[in-house]
PDB file of N, CA and C in Angstrom:
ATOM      1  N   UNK A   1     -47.621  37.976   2.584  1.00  0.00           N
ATOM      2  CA  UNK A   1     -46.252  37.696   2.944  1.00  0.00           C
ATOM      3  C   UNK A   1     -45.399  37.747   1.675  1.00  0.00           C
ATOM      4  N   UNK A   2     -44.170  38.521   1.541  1.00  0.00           N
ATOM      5  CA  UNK A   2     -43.043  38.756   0.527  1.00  0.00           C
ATOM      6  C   UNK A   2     -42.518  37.500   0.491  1.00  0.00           C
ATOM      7  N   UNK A   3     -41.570  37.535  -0.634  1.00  0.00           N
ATOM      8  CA  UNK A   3     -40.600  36.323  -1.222  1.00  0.00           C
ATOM      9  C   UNK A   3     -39.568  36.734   0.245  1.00  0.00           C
ATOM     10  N   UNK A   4     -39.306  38.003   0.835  1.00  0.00           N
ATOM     11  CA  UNK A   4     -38.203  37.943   1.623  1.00  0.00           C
ATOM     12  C   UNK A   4     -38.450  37.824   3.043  1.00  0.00           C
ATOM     13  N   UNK A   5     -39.906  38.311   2.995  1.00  0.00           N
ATOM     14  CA  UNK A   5     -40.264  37.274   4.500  1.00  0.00           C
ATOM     15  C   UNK A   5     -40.189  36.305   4.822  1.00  0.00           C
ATOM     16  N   UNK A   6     -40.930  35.137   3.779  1.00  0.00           N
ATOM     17  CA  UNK A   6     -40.961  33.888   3.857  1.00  0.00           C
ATOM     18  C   UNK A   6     -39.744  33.097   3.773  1.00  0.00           C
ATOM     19  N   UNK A   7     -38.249  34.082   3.121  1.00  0.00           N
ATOM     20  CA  UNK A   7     -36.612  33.257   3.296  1.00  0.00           C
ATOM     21  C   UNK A   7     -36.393  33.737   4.829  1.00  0.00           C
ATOM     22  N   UNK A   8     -36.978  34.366   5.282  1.00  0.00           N
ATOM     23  CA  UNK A   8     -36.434  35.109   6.783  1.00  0.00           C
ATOM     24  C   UNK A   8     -37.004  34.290   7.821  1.00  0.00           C
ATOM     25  N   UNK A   9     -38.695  33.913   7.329  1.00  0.00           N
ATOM     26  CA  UNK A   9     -39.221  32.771   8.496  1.00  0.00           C
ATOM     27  C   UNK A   9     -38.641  31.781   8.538  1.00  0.00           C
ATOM     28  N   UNK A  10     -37.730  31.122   7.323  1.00  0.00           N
ATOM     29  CA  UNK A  10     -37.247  29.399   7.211  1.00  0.00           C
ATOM     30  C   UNK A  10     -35.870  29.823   7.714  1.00  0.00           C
ATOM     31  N   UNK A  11     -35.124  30.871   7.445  1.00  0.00           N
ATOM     32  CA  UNK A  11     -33.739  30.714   8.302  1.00  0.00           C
ATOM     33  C   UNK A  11     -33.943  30.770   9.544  1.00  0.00           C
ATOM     34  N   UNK A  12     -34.888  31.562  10.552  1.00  0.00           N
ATOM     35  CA  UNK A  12     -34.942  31.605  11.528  1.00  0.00           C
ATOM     36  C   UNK A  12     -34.965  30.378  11.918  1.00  0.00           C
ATOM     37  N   UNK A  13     -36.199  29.738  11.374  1.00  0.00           N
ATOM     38  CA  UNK A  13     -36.712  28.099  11.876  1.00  0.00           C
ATOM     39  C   UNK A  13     -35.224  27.223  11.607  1.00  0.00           C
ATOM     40  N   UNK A  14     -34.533  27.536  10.666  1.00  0.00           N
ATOM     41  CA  UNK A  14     -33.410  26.325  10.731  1.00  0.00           C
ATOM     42  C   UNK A  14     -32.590  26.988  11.594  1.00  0.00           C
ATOM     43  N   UNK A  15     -32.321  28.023  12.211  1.00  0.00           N
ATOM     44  CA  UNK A  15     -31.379  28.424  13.255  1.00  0.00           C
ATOM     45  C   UNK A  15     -31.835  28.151  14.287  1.00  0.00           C
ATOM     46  N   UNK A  16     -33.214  27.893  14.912  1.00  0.00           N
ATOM     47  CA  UNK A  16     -33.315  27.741  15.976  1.00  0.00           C
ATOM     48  C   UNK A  16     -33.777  25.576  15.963  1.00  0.00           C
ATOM     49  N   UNK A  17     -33.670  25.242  14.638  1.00  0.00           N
ATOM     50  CA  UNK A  17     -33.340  23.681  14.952  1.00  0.00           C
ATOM     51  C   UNK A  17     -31.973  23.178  15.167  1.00  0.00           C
ATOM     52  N   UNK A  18     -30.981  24.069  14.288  1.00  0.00           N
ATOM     53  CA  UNK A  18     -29.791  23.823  14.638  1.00  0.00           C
ATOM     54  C   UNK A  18     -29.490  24.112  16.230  1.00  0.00           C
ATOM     55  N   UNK A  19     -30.039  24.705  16.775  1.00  0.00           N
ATOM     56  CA  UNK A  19     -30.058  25.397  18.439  1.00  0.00           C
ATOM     57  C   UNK A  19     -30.261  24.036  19.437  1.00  0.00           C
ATOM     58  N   UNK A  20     -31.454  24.008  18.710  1.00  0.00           N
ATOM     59  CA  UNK A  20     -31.785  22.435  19.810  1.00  0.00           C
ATOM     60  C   UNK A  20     -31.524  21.730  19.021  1.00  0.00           C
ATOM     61  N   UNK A  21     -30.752  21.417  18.478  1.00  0.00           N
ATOM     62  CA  UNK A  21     -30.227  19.973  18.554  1.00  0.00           C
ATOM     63  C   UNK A  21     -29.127  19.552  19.752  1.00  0.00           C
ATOM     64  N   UNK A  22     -29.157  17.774  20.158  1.00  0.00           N
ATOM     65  CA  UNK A  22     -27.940  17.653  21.231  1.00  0.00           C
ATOM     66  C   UNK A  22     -26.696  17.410  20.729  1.00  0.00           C
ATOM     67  N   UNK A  23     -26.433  18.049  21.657  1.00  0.00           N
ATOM     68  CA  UNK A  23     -24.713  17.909  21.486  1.00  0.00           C
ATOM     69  C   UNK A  23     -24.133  16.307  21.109  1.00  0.00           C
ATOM     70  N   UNK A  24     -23.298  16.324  20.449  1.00  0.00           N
ATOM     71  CA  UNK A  24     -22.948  14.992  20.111  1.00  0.00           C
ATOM     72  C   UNK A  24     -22.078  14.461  21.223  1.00  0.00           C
ATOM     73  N   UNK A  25     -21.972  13.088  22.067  1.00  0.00           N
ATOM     74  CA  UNK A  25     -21.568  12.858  23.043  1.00  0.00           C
ATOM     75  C   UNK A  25     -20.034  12.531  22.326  1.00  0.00           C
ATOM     76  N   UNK A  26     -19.189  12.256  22.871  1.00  0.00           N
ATOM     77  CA  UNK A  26     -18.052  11.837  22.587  1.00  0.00           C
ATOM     78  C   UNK A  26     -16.915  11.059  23.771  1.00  0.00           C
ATOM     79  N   UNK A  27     -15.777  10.577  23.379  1.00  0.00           N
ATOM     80  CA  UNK A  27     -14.910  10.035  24.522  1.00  0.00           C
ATOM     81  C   UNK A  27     -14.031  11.435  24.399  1.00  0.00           C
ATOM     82  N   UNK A  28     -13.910  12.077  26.223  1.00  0.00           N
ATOM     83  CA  UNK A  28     -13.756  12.964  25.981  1.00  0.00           C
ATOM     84  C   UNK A  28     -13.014  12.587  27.738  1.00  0.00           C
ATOM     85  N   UNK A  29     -11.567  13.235  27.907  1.00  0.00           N
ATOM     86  CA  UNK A  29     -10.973  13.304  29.172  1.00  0.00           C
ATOM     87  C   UNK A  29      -9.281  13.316  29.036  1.00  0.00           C
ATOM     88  N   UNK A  30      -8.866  12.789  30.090  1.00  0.00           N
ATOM     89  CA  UNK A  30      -6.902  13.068  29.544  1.00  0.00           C
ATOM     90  C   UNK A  30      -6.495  12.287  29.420  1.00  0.00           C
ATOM     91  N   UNK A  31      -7.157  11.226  28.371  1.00  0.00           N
ATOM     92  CA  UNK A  31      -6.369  10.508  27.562  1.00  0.00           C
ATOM     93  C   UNK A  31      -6.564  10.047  25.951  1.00  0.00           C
ATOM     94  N   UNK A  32      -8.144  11.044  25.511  1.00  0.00           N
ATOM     95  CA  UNK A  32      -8.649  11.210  24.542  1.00  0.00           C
ATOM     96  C   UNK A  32      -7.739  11.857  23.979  1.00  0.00           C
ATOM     97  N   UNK A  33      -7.359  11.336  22.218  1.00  0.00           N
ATOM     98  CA  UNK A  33      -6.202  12.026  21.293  1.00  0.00           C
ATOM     99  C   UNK A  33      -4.648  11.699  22.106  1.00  0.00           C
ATOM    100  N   UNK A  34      -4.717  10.582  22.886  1.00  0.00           N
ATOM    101  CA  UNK A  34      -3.336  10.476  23.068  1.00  0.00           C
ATOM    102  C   UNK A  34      -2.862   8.838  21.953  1.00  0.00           C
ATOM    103  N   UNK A  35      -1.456   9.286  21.120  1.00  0.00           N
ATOM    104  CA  UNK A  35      -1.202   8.021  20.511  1.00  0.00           C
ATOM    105  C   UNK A  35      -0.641   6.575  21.206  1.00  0.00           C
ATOM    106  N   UNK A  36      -0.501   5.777  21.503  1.00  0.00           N
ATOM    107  CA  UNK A  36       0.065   4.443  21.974  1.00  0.00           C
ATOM    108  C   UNK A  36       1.610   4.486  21.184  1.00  0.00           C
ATOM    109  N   UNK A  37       2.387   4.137  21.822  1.00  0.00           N
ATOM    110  CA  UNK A  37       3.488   4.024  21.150  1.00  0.00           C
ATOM    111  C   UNK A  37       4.176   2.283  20.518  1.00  0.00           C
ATOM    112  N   UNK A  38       2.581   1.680  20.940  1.00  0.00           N
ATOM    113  CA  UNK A  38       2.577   0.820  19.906  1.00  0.00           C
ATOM    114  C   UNK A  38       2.391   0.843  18.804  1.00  0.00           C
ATOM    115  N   UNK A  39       1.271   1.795  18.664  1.00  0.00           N
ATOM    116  CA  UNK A  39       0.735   1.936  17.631  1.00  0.00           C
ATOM    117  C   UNK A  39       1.677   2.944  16.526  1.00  0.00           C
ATOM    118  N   UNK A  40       2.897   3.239  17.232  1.00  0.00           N
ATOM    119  CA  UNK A  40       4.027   3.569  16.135  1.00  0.00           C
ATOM    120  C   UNK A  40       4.755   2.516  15.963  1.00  0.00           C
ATOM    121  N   UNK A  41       4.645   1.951  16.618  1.00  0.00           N
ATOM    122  CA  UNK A  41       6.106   0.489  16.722  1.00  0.00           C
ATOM    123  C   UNK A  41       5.600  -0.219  15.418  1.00  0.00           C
ATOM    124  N   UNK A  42       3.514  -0.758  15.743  1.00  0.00           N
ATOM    125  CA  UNK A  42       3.291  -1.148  14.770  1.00  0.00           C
ATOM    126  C   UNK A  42       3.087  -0.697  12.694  1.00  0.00           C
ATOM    127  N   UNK A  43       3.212   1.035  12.837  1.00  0.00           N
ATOM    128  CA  UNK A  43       2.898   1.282  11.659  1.00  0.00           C
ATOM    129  C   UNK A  43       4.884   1.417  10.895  1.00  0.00           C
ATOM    130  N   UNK A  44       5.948   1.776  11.488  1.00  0.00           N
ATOM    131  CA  UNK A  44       7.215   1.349  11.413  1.00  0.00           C
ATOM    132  C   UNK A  44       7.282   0.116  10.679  1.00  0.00           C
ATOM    133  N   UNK A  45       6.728  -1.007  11.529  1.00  0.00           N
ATOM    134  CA  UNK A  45       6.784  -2.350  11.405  1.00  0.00           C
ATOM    135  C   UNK A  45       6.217  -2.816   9.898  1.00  0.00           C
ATOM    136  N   UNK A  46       5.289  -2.107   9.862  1.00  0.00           N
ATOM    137  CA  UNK A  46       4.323  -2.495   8.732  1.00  0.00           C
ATOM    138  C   UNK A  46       4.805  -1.556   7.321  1.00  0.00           C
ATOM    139  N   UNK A  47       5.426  -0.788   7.459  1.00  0.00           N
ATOM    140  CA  UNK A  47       6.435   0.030   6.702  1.00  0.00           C
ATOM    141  C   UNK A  47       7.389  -0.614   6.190  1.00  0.00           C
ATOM    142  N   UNK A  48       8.576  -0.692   6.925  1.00  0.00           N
ATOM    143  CA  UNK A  48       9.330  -1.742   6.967  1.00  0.00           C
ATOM    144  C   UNK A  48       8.727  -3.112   6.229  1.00  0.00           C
ATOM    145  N   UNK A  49       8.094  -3.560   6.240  1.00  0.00           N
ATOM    146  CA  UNK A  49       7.517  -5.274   5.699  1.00  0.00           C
ATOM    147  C   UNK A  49       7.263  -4.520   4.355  1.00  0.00           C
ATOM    148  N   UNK A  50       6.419  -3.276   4.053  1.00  0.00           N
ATOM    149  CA  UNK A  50       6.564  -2.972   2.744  1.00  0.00           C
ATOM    150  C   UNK A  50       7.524  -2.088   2.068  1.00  0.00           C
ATOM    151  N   UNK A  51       8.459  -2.056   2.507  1.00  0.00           N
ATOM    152  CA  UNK A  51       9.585  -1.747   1.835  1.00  0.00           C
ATOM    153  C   UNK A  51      10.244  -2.988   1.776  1.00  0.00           C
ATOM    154  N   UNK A  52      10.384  -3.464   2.139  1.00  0.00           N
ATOM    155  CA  UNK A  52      11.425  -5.162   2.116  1.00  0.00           C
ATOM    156  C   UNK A  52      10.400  -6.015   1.197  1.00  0.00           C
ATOM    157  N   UNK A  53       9.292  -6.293   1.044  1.00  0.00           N
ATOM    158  CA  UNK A  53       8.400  -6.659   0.387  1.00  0.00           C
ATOM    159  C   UNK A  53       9.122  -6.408  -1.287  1.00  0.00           C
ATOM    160  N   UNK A  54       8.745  -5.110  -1.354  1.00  0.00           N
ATOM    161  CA  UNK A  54       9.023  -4.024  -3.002  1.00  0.00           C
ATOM    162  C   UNK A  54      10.342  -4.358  -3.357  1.00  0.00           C
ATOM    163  N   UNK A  55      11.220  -4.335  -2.573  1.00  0.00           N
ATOM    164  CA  UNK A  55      12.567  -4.485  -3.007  1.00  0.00           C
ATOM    165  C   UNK A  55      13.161  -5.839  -3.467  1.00  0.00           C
ATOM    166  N   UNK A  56      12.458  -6.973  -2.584  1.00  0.00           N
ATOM    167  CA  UNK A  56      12.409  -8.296  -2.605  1.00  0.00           C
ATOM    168  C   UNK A  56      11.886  -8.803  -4.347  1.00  0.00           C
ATOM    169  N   UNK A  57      10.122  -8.436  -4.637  1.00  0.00           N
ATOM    170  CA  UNK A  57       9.747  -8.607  -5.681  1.00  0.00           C
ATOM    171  C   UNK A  57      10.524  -7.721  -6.953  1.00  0.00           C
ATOM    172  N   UNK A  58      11.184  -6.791  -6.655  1.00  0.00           N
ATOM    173  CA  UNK A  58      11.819  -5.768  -7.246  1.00  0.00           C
ATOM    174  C   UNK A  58      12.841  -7.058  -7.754  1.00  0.00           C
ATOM    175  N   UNK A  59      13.587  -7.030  -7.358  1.00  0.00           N
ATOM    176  CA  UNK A  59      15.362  -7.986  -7.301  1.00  0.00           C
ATOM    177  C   UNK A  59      14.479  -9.115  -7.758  1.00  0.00           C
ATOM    178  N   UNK A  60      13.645 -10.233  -7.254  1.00  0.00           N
ATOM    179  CA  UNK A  60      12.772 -11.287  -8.192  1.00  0.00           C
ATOM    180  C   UNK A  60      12.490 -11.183  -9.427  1.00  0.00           C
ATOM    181  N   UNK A  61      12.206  -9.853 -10.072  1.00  0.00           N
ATOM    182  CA  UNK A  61      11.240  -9.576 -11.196  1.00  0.00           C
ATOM    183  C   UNK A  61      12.649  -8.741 -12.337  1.00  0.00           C
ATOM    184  N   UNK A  62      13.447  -8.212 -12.043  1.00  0.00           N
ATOM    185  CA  UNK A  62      14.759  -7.969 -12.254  1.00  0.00           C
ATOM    186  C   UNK A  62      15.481  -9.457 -12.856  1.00  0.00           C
ATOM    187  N   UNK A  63      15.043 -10.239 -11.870  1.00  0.00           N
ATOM    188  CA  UNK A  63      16.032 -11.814 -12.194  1.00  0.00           C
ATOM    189  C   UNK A  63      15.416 -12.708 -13.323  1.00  0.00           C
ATOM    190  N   UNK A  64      13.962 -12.361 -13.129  1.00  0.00           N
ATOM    191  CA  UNK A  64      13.218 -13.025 -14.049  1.00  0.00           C
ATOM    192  C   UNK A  64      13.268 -12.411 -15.627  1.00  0.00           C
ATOM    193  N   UNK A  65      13.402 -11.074 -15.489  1.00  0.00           N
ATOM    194  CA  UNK A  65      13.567 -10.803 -17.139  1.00  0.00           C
ATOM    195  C   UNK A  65      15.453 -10.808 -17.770  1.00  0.00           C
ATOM    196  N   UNK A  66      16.015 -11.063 -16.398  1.00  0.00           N
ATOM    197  CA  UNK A  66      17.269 -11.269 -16.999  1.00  0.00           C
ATOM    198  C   UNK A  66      17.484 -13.130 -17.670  1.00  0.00           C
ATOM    199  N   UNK A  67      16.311 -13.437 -17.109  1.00  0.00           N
ATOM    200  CA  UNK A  67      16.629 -14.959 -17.452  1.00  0.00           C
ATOM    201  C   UNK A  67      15.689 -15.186 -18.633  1.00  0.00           C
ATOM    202  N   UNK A  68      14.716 -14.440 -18.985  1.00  0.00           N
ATOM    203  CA  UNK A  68      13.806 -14.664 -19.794  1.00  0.00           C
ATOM    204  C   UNK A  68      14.958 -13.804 -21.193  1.00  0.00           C
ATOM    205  N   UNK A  69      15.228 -12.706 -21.048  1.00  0.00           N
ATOM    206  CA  UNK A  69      16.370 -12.066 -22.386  1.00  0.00           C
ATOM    207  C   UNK A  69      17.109 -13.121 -22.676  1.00  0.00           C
ATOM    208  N   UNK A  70      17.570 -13.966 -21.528  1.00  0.00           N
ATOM    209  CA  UNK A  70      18.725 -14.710 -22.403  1.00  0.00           C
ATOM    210  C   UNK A  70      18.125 -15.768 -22.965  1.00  0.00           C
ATOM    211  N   UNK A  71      17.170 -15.946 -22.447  1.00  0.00           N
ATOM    212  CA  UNK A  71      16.367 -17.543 -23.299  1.00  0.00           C
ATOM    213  C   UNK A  71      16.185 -17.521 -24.724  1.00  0.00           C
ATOM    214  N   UNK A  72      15.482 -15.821 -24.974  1.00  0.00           N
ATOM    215  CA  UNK A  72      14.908 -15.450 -26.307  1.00  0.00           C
ATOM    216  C   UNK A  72      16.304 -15.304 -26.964  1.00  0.00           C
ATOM    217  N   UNK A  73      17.492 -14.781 -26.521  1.00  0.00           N
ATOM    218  CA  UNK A  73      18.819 -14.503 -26.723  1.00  0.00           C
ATOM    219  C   UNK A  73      19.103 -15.727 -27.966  1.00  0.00           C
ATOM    220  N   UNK A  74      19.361 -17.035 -26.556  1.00  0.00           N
ATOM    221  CA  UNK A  74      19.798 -18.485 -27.616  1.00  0.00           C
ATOM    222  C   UNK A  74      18.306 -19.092 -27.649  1.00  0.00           C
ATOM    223  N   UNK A  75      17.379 -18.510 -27.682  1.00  0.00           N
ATOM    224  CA  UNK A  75      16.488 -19.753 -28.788  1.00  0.00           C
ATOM    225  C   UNK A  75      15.517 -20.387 -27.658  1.00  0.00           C
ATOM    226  N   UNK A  76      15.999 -20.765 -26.379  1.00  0.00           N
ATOM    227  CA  UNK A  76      15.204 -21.638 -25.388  1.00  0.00           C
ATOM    228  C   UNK A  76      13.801 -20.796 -24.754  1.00  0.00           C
ATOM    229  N   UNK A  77      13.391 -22.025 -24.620  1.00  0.00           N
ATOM    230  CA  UNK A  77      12.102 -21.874 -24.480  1.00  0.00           C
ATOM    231  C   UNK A  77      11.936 -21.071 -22.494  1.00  0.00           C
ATOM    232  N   UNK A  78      11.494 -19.858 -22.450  1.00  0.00           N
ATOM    233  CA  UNK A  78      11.456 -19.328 -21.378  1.00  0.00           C
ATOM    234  C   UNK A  78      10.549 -19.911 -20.451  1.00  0.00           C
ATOM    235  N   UNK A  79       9.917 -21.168 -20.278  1.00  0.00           N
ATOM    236  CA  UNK A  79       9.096 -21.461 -19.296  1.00  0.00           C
ATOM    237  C   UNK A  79      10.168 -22.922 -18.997  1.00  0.00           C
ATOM    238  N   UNK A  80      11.343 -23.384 -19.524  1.00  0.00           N
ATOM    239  CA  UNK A  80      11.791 -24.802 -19.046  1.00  0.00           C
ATOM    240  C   UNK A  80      12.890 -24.311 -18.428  1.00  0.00           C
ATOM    241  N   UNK A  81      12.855 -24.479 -17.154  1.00  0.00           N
ATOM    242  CA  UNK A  81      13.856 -23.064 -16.118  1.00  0.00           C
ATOM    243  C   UNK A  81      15.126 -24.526 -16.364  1.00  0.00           C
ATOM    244  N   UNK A  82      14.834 -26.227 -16.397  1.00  0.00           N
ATOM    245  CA  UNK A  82      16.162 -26.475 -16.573  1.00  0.00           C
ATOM    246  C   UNK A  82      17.127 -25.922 -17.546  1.00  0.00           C
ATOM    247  N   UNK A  83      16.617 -26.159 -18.853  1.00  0.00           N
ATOM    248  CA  UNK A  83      17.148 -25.620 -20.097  1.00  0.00           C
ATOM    249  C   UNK A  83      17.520 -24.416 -19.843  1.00  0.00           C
ATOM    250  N   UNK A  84      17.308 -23.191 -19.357  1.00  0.00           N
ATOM    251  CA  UNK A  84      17.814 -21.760 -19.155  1.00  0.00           C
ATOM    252  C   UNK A  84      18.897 -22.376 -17.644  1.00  0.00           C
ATOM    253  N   UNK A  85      18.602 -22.728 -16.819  1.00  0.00           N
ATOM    254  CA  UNK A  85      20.000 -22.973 -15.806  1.00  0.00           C
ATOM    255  C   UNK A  85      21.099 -23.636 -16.527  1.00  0.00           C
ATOM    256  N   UNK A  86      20.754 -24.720 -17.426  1.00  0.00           N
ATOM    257  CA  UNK A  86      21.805 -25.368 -17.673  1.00  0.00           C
ATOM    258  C   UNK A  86      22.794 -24.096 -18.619  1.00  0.00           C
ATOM    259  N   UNK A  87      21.912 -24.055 -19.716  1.00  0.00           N
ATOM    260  CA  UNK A  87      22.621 -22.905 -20.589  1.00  0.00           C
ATOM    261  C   UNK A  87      23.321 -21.666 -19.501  1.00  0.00           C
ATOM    262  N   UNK A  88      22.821 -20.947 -18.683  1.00  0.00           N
ATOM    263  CA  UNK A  88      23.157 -20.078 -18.081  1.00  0.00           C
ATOM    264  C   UNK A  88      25.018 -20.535 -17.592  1.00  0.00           C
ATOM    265  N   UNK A  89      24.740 -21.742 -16.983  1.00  0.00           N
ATOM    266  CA  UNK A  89      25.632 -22.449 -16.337  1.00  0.00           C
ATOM    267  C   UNK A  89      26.733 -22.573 -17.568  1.00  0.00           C
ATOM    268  N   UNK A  90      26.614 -23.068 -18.588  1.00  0.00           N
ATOM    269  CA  UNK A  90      27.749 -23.392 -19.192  1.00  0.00           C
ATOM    270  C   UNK A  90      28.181 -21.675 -19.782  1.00  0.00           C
ATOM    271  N   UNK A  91      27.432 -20.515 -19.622  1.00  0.00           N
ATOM    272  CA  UNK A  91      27.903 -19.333 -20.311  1.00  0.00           C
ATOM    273  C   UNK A  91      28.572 -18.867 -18.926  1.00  0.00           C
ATOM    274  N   UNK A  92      28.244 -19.412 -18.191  1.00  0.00           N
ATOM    275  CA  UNK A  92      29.128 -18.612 -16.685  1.00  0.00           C
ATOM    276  C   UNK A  92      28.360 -17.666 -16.166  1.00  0.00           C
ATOM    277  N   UNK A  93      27.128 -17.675 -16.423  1.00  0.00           N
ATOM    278  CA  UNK A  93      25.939 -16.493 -15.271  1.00  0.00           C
ATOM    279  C   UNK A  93      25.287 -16.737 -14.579  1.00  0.00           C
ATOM    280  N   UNK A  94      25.238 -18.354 -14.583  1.00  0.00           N
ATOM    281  CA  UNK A  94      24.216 -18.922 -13.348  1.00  0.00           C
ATOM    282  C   UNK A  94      23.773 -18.123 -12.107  1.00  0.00           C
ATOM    283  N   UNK A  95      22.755 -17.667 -11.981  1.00  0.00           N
ATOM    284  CA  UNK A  95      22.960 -16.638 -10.554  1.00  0.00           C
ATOM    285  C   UNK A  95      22.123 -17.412  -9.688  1.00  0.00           C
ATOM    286  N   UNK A  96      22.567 -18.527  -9.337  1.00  0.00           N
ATOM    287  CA  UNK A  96      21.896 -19.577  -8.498  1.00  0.00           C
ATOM    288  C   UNK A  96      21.624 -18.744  -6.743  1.00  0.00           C
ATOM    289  N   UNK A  97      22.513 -17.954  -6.297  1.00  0.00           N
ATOM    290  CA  UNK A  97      23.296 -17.258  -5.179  1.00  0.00           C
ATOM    291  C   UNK A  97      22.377 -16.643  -4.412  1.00  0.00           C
ATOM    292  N   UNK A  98      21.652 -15.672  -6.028  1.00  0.00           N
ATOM    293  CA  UNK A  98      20.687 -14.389  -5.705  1.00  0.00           C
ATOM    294  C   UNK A  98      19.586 -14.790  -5.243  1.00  0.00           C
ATOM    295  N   UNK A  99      18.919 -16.502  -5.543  1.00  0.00           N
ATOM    296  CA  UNK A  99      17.732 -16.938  -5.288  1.00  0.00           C
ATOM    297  C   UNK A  99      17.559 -17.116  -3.797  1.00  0.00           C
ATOM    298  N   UNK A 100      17.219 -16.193  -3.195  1.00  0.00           N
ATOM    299  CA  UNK A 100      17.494 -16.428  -1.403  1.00  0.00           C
ATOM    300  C   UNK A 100      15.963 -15.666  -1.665  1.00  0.00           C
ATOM    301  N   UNK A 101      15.101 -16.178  -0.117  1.00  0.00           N
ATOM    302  CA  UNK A 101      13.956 -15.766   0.565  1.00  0.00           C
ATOM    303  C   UNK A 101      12.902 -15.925  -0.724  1.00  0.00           C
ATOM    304  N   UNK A 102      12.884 -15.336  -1.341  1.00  0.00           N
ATOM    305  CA  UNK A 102      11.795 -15.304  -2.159  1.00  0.00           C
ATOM    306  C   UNK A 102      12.016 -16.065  -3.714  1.00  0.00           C
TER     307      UNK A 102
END
């Protein structure tokens, strides 16, 4: 038997295992591949929560280095949030307003 017989006996043999093998069963009828239109309501929803999320910590993290510049600005110590309100307060920037939800 040749080197090209013996590749010709093993493809055959794997073509005819691939042959019999069974079919893979599946959910299969007229409503298989249909979407729920919850299931858009819910990925919207969950979109939405992370965009409002980002923008939220966005505007938080924005506020926090505007309050931390001015600390290093006059001297105060950036972790004693009275000392930075009060100062803020007597320079006229207090942004007491912006602190909503988060």
């Amino acid at each position: 038997m040749t080197t090209w017989d013996t590749v010709a006996f093993y493809a055959g043999e794997a073509g005819s295992a691939v042959l019999a093998q069974q079919q893979r069963g599946g959910p299969l009828g007229p409503e298989f591949g249909k979407a729920s239109p919850v299931g858009l309501f819910v990925l919207v929803a969950l979109l939405a929560a992370v965009l409002w999320l980002g923008w939220a910590f966005y505007r938080r993290h924005k506020r926090f280095v505007r309050r931390r510049v001015f600390a290093e600005r006059n001297g105060i110590d950036p972790f004693d949030q009275d000392a930075i309100d009060k100062a803020m307060a007597e320079a006229g920037i207090l942004d007491r307003a912006k602190r909503t939800w988060i």
